[in-house]
Protein backbone atom coordinates (compact mmCIF):
# COMPACT_ATOMS: atom_id res chain seq x y z
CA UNK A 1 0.01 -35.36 -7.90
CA UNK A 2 3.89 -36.10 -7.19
CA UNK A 3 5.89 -33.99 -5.04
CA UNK A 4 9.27 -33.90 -5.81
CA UNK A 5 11.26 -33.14 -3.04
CA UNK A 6 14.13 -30.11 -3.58
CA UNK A 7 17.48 -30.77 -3.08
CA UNK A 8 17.47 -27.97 0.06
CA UNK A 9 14.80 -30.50 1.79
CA UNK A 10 17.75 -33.78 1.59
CA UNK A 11 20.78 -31.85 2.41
CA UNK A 12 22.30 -31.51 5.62
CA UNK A 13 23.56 -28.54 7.33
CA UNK A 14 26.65 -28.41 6.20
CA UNK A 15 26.12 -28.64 2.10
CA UNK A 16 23.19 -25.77 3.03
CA UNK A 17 26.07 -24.02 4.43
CA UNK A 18 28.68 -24.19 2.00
CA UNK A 19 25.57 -23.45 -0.89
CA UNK A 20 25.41 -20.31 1.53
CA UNK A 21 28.91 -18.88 1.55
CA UNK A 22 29.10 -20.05 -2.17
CA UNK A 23 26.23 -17.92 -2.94
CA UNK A 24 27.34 -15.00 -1.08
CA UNK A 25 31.10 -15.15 -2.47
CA UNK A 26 29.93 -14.33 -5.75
CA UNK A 27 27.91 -11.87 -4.58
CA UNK A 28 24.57 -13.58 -5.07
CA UNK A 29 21.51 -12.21 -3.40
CA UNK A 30 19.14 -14.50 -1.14
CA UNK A 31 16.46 -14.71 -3.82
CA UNK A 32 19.12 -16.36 -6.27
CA UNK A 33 20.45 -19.11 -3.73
CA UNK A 34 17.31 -20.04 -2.94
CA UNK A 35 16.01 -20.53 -6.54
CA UNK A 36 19.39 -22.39 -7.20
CA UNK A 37 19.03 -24.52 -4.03
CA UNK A 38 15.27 -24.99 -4.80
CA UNK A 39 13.54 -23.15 -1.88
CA UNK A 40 12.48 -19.88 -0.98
CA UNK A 41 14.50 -17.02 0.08
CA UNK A 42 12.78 -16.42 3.17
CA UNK A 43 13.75 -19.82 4.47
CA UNK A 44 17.85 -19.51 3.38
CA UNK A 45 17.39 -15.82 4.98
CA UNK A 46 16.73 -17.81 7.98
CA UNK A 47 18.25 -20.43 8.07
CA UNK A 48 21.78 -18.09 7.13
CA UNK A 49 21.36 -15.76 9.94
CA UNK A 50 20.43 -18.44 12.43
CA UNK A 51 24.25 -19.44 11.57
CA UNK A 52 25.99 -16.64 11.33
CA UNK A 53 25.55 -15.42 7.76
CA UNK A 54 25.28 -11.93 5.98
CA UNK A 55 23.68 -11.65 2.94
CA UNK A 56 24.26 -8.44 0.59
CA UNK A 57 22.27 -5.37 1.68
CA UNK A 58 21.30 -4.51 -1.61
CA UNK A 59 21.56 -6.13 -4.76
CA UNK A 60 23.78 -4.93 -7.27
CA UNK A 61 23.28 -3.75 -10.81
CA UNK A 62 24.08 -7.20 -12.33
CA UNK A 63 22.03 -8.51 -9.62
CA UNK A 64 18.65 -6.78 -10.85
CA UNK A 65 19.58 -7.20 -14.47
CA UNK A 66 18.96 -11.06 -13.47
CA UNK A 67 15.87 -10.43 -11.36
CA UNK A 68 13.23 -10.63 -14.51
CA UNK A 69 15.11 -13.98 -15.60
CA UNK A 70 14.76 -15.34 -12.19
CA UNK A 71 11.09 -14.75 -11.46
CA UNK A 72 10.72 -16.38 -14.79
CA UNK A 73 12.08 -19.22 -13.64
CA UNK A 74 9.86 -19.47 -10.80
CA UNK A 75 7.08 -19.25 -12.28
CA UNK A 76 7.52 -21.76 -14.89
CA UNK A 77 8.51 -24.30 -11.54
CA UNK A 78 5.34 -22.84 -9.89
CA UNK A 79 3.35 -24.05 -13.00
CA UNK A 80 4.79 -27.25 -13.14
CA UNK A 81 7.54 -27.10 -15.34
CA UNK A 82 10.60 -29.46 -15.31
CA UNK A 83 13.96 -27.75 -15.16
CA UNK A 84 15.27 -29.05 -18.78
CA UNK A 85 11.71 -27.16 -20.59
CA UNK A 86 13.10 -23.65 -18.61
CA UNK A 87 15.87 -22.36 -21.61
CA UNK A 88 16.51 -19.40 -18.73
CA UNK A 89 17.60 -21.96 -16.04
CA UNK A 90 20.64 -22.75 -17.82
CA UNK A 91 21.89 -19.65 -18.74
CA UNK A 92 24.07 -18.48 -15.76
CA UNK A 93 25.83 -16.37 -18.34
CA UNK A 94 24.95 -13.83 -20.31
CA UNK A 95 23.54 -14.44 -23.53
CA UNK A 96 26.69 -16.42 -25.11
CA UNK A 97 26.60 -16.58 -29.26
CA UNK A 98 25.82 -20.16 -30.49
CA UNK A 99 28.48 -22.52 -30.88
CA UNK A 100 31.32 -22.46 -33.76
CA UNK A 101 33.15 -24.97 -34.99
CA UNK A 102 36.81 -24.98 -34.92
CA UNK A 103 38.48 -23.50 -38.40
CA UNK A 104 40.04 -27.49 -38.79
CA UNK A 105 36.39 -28.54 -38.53
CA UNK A 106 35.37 -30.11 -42.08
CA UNK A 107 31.62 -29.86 -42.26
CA UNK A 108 29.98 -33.32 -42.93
């Protein structure tokens, strides 16, 4: 079996860093940086507060709303999945409508 290496394994202090304050400026809880950065959140708990970081106490309403959509996500890496076969992964917004084409638009 291949293991692919996560992109919190390659990057250096500084890009875990600024994934870090990224995270916590939009109010992000541990759990979700570390599925975004491809780790757990024990080790970006750790490695935050070992430099100087404070993650949220408690996660906020729109915080849980996303916590069913992220374990489903980690699961489906767990079992092997690639990223492009997870529909969830992508959607960092809420559900949006599909896609309409402009009024000028002349069907073909």
């Amino acid at each position: 079996m291949i293991r692919k290496s996560s992109w919190w394994s390659r990057a250096s202090i500084e890009q875990k860093l600024a994934q870090i304050d990224g995270g916590i400026e939009c109010g992000m809880s541990g759990r979700f940086i570390a599925m975004n950065v491809g780790t757990t959140r024990a080790a970006v708990l750790e490695f935050g507060r070992r430099h100087g970081r404070r993650f949220i106490a408690r996660a906020s309403t729109a915080n849980n709303r996303w916590a069913g959509r992220i374990s489903g996500v980690e699961r489906a890496r767990r079992l092997g999945k690639m990223d492009c076969e997870i529909t969830s992964a992508f959607t960092i917004f809420d559900d949006l409508p599909a896609e309409r084409p402009f009024i000028d638009e002349v069907p073909a």
